[in-house]
N, C-alpha and C. Protein backbone atom coordinates (compact mmCIF):
# COMPACT_ATOMS: atom_id res chain seq x y z
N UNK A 1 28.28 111.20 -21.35
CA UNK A 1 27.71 109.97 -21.86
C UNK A 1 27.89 109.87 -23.37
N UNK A 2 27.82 110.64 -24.08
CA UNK A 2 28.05 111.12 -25.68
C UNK A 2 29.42 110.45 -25.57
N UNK A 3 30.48 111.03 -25.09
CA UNK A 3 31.63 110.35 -25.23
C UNK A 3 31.94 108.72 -25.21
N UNK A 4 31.67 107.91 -24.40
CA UNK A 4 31.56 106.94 -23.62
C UNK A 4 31.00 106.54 -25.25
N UNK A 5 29.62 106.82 -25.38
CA UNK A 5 29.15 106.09 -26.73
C UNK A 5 30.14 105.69 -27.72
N UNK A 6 30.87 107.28 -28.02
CA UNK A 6 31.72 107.67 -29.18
C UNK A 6 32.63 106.38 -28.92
N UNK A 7 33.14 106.04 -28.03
CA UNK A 7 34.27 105.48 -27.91
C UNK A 7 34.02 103.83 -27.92
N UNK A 8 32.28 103.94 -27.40
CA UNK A 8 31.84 102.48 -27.16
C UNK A 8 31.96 102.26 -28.83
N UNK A 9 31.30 102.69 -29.13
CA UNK A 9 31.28 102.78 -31.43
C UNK A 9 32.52 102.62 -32.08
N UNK A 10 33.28 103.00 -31.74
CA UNK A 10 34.48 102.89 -32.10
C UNK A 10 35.12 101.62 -31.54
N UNK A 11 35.23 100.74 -30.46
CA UNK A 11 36.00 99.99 -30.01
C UNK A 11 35.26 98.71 -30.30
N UNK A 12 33.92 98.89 -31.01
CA UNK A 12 33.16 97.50 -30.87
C UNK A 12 33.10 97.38 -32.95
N UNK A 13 33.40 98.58 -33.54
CA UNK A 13 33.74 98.76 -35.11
C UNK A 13 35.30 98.09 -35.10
N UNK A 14 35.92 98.33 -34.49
CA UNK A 14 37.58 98.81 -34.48
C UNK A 14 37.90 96.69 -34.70
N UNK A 15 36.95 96.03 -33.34
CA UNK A 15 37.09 94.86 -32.95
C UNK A 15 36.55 93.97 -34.46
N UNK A 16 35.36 94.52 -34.83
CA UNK A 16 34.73 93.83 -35.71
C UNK A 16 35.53 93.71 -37.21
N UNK A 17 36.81 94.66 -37.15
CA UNK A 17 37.33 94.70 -38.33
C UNK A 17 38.61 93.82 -38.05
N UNK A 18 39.10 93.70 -36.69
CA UNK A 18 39.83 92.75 -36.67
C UNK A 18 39.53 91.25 -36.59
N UNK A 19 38.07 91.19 -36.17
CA UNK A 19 37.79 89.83 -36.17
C UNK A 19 37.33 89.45 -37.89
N UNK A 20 37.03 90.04 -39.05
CA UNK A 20 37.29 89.27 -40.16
C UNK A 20 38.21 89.25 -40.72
N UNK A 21 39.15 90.43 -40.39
CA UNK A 21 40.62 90.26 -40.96
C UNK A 21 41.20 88.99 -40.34
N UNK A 22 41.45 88.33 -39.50
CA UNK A 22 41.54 87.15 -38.64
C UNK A 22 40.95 86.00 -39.05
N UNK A 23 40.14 86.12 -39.12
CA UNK A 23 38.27 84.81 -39.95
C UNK A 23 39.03 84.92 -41.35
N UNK A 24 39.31 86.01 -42.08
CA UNK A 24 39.84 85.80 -43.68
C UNK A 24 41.43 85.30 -43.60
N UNK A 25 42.34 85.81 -43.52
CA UNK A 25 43.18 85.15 -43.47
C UNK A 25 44.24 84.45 -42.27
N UNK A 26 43.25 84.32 -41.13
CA UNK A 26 44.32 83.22 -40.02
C UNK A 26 44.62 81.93 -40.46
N UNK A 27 44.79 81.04 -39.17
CA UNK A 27 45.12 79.51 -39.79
C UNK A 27 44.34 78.98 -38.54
N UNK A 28 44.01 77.72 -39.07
CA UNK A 28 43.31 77.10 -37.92
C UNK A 28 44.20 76.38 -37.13
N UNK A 29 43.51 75.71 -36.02
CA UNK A 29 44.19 75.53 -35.12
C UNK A 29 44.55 73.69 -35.46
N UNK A 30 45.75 73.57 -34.84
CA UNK A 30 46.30 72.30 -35.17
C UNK A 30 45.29 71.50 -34.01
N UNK A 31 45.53 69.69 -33.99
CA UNK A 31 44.49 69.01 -32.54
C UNK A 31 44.59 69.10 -31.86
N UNK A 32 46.65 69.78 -31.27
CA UNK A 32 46.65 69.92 -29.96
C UNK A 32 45.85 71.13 -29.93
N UNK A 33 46.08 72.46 -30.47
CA UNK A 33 45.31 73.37 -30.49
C UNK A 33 43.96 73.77 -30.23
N UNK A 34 42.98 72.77 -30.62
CA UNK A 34 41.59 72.50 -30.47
C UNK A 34 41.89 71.57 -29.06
N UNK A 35 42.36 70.76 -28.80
CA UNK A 35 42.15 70.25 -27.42
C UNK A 35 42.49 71.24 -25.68
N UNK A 36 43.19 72.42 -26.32
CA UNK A 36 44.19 73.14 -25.31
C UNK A 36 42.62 74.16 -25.46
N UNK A 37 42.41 74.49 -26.45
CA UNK A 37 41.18 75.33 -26.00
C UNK A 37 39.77 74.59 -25.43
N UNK A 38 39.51 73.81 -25.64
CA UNK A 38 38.34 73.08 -25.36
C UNK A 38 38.78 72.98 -23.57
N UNK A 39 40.22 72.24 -23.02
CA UNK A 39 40.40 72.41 -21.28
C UNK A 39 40.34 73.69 -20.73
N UNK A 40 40.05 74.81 -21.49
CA UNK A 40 39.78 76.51 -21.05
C UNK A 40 38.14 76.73 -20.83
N UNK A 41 37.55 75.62 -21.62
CA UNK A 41 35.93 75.92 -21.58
C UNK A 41 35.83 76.59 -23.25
N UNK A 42 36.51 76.71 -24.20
CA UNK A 42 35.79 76.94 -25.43
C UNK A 42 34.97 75.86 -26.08
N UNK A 43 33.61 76.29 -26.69
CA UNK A 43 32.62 75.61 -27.20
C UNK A 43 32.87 75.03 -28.33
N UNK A 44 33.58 75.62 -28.96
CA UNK A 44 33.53 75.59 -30.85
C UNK A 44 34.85 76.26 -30.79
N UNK A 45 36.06 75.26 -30.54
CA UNK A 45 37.26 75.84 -31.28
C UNK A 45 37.63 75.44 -32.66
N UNK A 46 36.90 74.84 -33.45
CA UNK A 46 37.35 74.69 -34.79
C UNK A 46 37.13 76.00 -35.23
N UNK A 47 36.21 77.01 -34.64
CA UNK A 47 35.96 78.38 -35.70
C UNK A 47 36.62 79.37 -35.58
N UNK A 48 38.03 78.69 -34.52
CA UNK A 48 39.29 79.68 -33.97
C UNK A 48 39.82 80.03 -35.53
N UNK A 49 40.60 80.99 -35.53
CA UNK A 49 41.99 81.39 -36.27
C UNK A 49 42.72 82.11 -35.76
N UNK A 50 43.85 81.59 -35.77
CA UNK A 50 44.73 82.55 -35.09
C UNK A 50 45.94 83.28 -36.33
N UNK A 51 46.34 84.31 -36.33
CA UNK A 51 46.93 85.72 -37.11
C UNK A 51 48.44 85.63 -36.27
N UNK A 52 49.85 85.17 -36.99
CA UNK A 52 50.56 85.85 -36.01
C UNK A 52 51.16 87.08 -37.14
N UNK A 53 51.51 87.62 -35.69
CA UNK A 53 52.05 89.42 -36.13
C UNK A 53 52.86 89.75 -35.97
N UNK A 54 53.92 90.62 -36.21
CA UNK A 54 54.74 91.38 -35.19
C UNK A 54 54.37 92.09 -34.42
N UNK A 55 53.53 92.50 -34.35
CA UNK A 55 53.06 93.39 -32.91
C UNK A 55 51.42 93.49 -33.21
N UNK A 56 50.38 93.42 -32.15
CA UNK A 56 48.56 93.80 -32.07
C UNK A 56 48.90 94.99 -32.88
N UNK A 57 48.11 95.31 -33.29
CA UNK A 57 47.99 96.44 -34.07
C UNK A 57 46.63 97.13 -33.53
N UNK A 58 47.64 97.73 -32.05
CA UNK A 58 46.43 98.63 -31.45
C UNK A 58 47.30 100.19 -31.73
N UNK A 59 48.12 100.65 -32.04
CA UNK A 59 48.60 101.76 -32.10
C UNK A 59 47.66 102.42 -33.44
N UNK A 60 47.09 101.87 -34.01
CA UNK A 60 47.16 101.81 -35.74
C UNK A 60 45.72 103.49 -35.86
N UNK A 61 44.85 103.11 -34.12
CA UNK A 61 43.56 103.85 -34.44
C UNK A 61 44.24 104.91 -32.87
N UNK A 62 44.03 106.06 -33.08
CA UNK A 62 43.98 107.14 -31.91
C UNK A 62 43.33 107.13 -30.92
N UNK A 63 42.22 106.68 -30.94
CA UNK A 63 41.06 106.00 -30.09
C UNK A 63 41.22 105.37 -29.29
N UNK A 64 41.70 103.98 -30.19
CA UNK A 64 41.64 102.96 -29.06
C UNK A 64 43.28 102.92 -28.62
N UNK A 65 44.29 103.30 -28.90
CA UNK A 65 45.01 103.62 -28.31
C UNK A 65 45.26 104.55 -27.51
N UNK A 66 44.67 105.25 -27.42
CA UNK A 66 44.32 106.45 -26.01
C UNK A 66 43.59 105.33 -25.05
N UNK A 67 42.84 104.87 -25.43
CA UNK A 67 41.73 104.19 -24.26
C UNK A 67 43.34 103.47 -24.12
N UNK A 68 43.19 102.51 -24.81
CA UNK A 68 44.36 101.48 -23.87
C UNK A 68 45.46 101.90 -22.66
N UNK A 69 45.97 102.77 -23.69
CA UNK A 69 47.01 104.03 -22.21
C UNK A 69 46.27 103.90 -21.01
N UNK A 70 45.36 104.83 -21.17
CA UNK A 70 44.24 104.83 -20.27
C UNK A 70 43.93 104.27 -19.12
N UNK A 71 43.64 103.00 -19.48
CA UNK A 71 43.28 101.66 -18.73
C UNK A 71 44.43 101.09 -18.70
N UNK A 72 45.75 101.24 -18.73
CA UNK A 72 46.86 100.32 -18.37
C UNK A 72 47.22 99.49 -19.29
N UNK A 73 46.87 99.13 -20.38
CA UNK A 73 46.98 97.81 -21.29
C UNK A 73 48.26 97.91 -22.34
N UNK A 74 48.53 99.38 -21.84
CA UNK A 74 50.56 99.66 -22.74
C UNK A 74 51.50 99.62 -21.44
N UNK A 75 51.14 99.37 -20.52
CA UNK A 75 52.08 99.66 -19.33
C UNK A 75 53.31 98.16 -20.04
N UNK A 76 53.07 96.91 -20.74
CA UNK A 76 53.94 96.06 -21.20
C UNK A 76 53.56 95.73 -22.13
N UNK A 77 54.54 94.77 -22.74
CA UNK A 77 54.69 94.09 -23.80
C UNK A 77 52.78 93.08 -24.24
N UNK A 78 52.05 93.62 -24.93
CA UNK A 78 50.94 93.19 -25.28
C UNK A 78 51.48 91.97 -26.39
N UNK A 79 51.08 90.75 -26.03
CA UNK A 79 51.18 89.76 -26.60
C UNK A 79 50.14 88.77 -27.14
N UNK A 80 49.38 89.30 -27.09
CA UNK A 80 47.93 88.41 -27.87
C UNK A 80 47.20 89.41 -27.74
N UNK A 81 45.67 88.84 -28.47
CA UNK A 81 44.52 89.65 -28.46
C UNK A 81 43.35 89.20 -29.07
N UNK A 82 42.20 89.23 -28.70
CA UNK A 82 41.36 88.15 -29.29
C UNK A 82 39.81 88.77 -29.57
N UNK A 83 39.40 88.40 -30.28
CA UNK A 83 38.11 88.94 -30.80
C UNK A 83 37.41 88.21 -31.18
N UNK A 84 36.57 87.38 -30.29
CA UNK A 84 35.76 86.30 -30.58
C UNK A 84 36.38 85.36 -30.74
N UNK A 85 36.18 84.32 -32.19
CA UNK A 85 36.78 83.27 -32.30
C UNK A 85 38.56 83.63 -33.02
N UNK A 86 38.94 84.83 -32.89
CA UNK A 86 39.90 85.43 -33.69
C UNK A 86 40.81 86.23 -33.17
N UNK A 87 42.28 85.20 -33.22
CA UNK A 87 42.90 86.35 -31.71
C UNK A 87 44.26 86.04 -33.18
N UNK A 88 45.28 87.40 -32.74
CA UNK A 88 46.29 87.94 -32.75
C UNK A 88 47.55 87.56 -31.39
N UNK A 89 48.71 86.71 -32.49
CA UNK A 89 49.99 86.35 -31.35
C UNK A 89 50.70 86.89 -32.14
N UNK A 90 51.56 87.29 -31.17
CA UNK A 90 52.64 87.74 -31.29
C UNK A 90 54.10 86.87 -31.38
N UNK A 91 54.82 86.83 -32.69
CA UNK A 91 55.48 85.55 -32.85
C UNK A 91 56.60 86.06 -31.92
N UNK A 92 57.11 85.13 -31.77
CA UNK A 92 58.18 84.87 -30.57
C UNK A 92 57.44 84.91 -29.37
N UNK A 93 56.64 84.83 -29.00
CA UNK A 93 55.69 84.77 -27.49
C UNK A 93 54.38 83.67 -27.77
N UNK A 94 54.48 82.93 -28.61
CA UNK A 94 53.96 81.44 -28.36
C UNK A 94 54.11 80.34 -27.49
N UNK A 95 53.39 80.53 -26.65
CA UNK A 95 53.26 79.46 -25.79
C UNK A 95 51.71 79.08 -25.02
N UNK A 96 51.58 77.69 -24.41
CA UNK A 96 50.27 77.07 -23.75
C UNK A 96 49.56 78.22 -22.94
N UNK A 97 50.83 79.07 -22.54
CA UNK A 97 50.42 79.99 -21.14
C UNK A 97 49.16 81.31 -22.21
N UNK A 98 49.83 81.38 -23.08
CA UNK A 98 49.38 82.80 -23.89
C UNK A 98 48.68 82.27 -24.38
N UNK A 99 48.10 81.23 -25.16
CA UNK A 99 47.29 80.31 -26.11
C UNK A 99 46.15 80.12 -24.57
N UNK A 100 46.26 79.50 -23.92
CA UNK A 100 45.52 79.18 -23.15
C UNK A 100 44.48 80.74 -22.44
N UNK A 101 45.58 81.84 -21.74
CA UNK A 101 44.82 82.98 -22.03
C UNK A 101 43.82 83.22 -23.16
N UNK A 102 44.54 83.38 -23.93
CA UNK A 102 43.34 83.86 -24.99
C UNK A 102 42.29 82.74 -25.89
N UNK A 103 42.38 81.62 -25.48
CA UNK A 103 41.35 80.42 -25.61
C UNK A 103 40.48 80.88 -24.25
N UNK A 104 40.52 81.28 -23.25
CA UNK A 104 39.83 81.42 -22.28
C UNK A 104 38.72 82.99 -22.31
N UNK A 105 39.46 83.54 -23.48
CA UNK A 105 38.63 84.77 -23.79
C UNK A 105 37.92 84.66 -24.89
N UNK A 106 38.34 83.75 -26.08
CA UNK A 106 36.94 82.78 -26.91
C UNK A 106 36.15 82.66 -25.73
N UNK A 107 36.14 81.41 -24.87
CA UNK A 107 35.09 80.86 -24.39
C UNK A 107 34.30 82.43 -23.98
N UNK A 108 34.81 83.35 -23.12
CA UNK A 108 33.99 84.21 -22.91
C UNK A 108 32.88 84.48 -24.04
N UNK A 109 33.37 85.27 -24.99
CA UNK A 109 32.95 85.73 -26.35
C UNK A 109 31.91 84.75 -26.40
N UNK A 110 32.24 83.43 -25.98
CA UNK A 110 30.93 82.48 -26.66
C UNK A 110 30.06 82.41 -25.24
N UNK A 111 30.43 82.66 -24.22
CA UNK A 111 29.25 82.77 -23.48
C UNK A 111 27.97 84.13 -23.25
N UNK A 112 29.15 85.81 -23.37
CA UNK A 112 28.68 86.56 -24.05
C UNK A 112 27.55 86.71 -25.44
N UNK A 113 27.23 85.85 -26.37
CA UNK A 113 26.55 85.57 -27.35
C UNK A 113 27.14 86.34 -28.64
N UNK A 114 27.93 87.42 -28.22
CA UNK A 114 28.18 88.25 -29.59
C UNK A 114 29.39 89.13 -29.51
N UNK A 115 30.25 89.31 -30.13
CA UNK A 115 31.44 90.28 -30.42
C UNK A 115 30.93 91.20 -29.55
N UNK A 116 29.77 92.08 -30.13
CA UNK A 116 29.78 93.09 -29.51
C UNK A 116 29.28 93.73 -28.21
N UNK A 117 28.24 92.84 -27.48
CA UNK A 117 28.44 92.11 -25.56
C UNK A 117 29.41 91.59 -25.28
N UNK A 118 30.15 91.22 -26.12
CA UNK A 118 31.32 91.15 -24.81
C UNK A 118 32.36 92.24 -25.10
N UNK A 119 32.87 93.13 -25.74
CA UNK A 119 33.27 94.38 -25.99
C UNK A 119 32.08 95.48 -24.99
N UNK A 120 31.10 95.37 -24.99
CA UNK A 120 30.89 96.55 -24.23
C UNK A 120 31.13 95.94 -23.00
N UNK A 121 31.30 94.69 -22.03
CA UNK A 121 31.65 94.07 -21.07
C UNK A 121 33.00 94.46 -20.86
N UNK A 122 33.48 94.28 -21.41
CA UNK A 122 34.90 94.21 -21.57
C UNK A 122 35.55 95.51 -21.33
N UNK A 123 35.43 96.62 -22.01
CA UNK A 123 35.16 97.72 -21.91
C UNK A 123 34.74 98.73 -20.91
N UNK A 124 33.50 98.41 -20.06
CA UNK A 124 33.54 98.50 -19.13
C UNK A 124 33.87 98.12 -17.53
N UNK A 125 34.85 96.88 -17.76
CA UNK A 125 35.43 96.85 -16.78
C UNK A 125 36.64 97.31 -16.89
N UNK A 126 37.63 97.39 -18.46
CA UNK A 126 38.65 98.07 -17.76
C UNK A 126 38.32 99.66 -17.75
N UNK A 127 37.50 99.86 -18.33
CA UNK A 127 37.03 101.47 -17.44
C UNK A 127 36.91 101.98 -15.76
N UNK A 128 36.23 100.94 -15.26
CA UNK A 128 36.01 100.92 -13.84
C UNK A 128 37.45 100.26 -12.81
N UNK A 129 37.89 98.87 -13.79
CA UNK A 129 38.94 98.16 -12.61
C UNK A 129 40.42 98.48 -13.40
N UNK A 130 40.54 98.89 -14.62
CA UNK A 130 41.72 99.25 -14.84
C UNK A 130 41.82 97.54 -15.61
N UNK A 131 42.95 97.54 -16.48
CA UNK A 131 43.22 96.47 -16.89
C UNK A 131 43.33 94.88 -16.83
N UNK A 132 44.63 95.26 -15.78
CA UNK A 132 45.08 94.48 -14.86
C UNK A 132 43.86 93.64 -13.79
N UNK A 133 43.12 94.31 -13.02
CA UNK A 133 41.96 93.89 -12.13
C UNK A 133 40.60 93.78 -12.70
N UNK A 134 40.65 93.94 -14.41
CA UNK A 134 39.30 93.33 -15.04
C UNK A 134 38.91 92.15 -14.58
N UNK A 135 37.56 91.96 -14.21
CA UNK A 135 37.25 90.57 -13.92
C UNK A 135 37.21 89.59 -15.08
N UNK A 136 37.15 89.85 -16.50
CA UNK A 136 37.70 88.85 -17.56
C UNK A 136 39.03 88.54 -17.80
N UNK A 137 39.95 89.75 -17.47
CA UNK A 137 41.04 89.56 -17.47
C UNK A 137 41.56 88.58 -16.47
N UNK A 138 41.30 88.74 -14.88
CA UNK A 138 41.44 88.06 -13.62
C UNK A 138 41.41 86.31 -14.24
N UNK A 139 40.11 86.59 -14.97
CA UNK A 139 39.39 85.29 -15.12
C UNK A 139 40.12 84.38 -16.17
N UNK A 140 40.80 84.85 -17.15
CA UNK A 140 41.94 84.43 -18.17
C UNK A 140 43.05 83.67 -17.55
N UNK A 141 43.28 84.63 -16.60
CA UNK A 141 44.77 84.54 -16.09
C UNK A 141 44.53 83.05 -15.07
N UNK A 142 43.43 83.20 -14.53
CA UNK A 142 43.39 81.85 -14.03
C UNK A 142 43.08 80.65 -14.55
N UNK A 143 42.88 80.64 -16.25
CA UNK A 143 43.21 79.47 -16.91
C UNK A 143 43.96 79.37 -17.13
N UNK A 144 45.60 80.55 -17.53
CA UNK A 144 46.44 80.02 -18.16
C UNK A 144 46.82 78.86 -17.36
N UNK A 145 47.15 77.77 -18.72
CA UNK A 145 48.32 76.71 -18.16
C UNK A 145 49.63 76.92 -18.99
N UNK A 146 50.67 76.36 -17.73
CA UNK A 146 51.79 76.43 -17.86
C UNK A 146 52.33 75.89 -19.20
């Protein structure tokens, strides 16, 4: 259980530093942008920013890149990533389908109440279902639009 903590502490710190790096320097979202998240169920997409990158920068901590292995989430090409109102794309992999995913994991975050309920949510399902068969994840995938 000590462990589990260690790692819960770490992945809900790890998140919180990417969500103001994101909040400080992303860009907001254009109208189609705010309208494509609002048909996902987000509440408040004006307080989106989105960061593009060359690659998530999950390799960066030992931690949470072990967990990710772990749980399946390097088995491919990771192309977004989102932390509340604050997600990470990956340029050249812009599109409605990936935007719409991760507008659908805002709305979570905002039904969750806080970064860090929905990280320990989150967390513990791909602990238990593995990545792929997270029920937030499941639940993403059935907003993307085409």
């Amino acid at each position: 259980m000590d462990n589990y903590q260690n790692v819960r502490t770490a992945v809900i710190r790890w998140a919180q530093g990417h969500y103001r790096a994101i909040q400080d320097s992303g860009t907001e979202l254009s109208d189609a942008g705010v309208d494509l998240a609002r048909s996902v169920g987000v509440l408040e997409p004006t307080h989106i920013r989105v960061m593009l990158v060359d690659q998530v920068p999950i390799m960066e901590d030992p931690v949470i890149s072990s967990l990710a292995k772990s749980v399946g989430m390097l088995n491919g090409t990771i192309m977004g990533m989102t932390f509340g109102h604050s997600i990470y794309i990956v340029r050249g992999f812009e599109s409605a389908r990936l935007y719409s995913h991760e507008f659908r994991h805002v709305y979570q975050y905002e039904t969750f109440g806080s970064l860090e309920a929905f990280m320990e949510e989150y967390l513990h399902q791909v602990l238990t279902f593995g990545y792929s068969k997270a029920p937030l994840e499941l639940d993403a995938k059935e907003f993307e639009i085409e």
